[in-house]
Protein backbone atom coordinates (compact mmCIF):
# COMPACT_ATOMS: atom_id res chain seq x y z
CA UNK A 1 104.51 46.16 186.86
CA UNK A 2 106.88 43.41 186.81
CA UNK A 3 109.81 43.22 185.21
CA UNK A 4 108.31 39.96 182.70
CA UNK A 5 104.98 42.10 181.83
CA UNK A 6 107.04 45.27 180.93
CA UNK A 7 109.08 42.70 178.64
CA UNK A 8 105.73 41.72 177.55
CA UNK A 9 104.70 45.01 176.78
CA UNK A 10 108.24 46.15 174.85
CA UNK A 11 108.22 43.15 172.97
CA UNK A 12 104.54 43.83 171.12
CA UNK A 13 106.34 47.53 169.92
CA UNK A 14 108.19 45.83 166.91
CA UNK A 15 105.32 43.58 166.29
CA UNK A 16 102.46 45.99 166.05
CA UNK A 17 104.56 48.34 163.59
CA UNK A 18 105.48 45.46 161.37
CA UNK A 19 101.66 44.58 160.94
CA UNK A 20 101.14 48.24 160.43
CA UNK A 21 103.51 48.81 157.88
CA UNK A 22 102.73 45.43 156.42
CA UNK A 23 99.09 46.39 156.34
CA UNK A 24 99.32 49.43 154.61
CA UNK A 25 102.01 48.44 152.63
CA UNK A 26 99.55 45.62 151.51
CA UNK A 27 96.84 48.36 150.62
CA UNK A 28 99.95 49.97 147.99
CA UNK A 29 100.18 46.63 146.60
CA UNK A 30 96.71 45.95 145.55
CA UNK A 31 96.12 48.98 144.12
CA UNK A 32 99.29 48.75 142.04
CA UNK A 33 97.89 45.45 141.25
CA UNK A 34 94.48 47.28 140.18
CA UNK A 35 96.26 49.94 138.27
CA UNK A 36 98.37 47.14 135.97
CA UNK A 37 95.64 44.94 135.40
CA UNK A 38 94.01 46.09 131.87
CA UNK A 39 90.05 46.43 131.20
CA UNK A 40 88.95 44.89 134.42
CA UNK A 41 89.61 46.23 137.75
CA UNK A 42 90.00 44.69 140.89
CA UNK A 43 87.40 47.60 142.96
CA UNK A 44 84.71 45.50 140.85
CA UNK A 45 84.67 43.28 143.96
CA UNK A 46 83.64 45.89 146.38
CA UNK A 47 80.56 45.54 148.43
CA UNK A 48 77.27 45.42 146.59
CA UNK A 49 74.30 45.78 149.10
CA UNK A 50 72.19 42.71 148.86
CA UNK A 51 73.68 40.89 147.07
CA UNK A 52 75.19 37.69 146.88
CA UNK A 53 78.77 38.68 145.25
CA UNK A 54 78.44 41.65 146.97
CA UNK A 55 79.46 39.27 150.20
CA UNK A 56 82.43 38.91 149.08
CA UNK A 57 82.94 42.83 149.09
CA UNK A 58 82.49 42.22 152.82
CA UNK A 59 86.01 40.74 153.31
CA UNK A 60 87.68 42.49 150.02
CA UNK A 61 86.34 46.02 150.18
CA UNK A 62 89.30 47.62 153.05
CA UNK A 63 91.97 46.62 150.46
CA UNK A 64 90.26 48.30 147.44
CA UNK A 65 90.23 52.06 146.89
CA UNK A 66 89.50 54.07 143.92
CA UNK A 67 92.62 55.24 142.92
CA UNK A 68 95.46 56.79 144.56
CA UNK A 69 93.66 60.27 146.36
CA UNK A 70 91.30 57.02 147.94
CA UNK A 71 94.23 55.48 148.93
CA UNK A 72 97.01 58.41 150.42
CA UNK A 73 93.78 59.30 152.59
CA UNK A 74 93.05 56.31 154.36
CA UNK A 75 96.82 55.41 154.53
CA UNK A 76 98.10 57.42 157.43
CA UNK A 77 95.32 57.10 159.83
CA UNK A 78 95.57 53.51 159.02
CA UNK A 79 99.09 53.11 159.83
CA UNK A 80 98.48 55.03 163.18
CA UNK A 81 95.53 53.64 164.39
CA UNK A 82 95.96 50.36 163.33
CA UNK A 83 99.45 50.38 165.46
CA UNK A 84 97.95 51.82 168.19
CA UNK A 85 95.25 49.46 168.44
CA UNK A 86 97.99 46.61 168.50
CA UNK A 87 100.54 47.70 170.51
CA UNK A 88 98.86 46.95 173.86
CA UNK A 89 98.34 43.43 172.97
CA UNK A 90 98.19 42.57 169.63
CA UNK A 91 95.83 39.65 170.00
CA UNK A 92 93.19 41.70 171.66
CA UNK A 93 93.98 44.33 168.42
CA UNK A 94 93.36 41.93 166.01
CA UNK A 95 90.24 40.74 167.11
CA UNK A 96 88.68 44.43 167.48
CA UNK A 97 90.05 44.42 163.92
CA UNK A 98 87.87 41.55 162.93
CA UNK A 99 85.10 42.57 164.52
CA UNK A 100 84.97 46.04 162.86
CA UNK A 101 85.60 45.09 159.15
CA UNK A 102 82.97 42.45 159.73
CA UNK A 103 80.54 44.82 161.04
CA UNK A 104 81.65 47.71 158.83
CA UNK A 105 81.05 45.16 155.72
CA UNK A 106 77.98 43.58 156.99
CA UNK A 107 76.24 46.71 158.08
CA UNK A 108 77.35 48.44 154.62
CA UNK A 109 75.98 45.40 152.87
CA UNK A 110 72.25 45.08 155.03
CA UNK A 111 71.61 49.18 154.48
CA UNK A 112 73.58 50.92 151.51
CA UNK A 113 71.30 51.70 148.63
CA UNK A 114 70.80 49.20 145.70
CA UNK A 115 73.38 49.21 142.96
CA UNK A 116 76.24 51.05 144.95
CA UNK A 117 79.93 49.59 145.33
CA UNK A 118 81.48 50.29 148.87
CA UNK A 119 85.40 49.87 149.10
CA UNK A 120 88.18 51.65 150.67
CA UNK A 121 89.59 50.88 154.64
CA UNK A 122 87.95 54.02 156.30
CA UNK A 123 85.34 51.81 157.79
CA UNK A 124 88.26 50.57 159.42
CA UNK A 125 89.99 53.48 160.71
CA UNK A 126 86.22 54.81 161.68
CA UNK A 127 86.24 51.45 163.69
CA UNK A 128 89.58 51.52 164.84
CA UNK A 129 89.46 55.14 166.33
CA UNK A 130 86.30 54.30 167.99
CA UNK A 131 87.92 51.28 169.95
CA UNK A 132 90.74 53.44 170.51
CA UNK A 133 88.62 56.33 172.02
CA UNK A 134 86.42 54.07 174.41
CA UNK A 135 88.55 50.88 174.95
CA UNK A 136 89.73 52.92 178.20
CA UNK A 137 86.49 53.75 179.61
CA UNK A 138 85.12 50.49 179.63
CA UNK A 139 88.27 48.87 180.73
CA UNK A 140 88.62 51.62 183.10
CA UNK A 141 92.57 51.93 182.99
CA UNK A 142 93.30 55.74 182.84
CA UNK A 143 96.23 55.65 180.41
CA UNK A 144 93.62 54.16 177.65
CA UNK A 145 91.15 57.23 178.69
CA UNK A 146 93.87 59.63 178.60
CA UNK A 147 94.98 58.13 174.70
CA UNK A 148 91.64 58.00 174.28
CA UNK A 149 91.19 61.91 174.59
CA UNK A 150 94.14 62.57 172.87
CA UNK A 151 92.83 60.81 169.70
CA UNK A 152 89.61 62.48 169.87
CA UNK A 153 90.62 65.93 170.32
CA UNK A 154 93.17 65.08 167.51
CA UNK A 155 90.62 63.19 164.88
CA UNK A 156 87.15 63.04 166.45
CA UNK A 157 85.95 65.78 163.66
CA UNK A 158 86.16 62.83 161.15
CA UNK A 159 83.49 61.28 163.36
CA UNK A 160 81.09 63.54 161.37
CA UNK A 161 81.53 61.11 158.40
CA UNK A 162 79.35 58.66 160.06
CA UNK A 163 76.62 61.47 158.64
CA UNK A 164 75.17 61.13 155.03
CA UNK A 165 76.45 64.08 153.43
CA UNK A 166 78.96 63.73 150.57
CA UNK A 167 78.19 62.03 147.38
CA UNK A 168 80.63 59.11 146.62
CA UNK A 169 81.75 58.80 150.16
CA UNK A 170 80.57 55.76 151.81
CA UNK A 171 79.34 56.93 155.19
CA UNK A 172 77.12 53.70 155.67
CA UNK A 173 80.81 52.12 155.87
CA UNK A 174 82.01 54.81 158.34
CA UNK A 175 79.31 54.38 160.38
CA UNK A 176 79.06 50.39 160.81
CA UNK A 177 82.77 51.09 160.89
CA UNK A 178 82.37 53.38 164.16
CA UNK A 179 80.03 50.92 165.24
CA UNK A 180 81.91 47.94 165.23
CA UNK A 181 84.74 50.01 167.18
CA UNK A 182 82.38 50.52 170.17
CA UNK A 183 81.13 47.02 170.01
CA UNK A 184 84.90 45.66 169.80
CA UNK A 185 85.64 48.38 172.72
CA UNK A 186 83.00 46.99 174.86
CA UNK A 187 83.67 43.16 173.76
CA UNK A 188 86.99 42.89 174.84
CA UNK A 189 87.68 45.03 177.52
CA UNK A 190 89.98 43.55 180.30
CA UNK A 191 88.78 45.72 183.58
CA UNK A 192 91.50 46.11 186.01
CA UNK A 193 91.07 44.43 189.09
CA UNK A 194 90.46 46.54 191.74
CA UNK A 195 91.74 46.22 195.24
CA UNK A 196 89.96 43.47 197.77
């Protein structure tokens, strides 16, 4: 590695924690914001399958959670993930980030049952550990695979969320979450170069 791409690579540390601190942080904010606002609440804008306000869910819905237990579980996987995801190259971690909420949202949106609300950013962190756990095998660059591993031995058992199973815990959004992970893995992966 040369001396410019290990600058490269230094340099995206500081940047990938201050969008995952700001992130996060953000998530704080707008559910202070929800708990001062009187009679209406802010989770009304949550995604409601099928229909046409329930698009805008689709971008809103990984800010909103449904109080503060909602919130102090998504947060630290979020703040992890979300930096490890970026700190390789935070352009490539952005986009996997777009493609999973829009695929988490969208997939939420096409299947959940009638008259539901989805919100909360675990169809995120379902996406983002997803990416995390493949990005290496399709790129085929070891150190991903070995992360990879790591993170899966550590927090694949959440993977089971992608199940129906509890009531009031939207697995349609894990799921298209996890989804959008592989399909972000397998989008962008940059494939070292092998020998000639």
């Amino acid at each position: 590695m040369s001396s410019s791409t290990a600058t490269s690579k230094r340099s995206t540390w500081p940047t990938a924690a201050f969008a995952a601190v700001g992130f996060v942080a953000l998530l704080w904010v707008v559910e202070i914001a929800d708990q001062l606002t009187p009679g209406a609440t802010l989770d009304d804008n949550g995604i409601r399958p099928r229909t046409d306000e329930g698009l805008v869910g689709v971008l809103l819905a990984p800010l909103l959670h449904g109080g503060w237990p909602h919130l102090v579980s998504n947060s630290g996987l979020a703040l992890l993930l979300f930096f490890l995801v970026l700190v390789g190259d935070v352009r490539r971690g952005l986009l996997a980030t777009g493609i999973v909420w829009v695929v988490a949202g969208l997939g939420t949106w096409l299947i959940a049952g009638a008259g539901t609300s989805h919100i909360g950013a675990s169809g995120l962190v379902f996406g983002w550990l997803t990416y995390l756990v493949l990005r290496g095998f399709f790129a085929r660059r070891p150190g991903q695979i070995v992360l990879g591993i790591v993170l899966f031995l550590m927090y694949g058992s959440i993977l089971w969320g992608v199940l129906p199973g509890q009531p009031g815990i939207s697995w349609q959004g894990h799921l298209f979450g996890a989804v959008g992970g592989v399909l972000a893995a397998r989008a962008l992966a940059e494939r070292r170069s092998r020998p000639a």
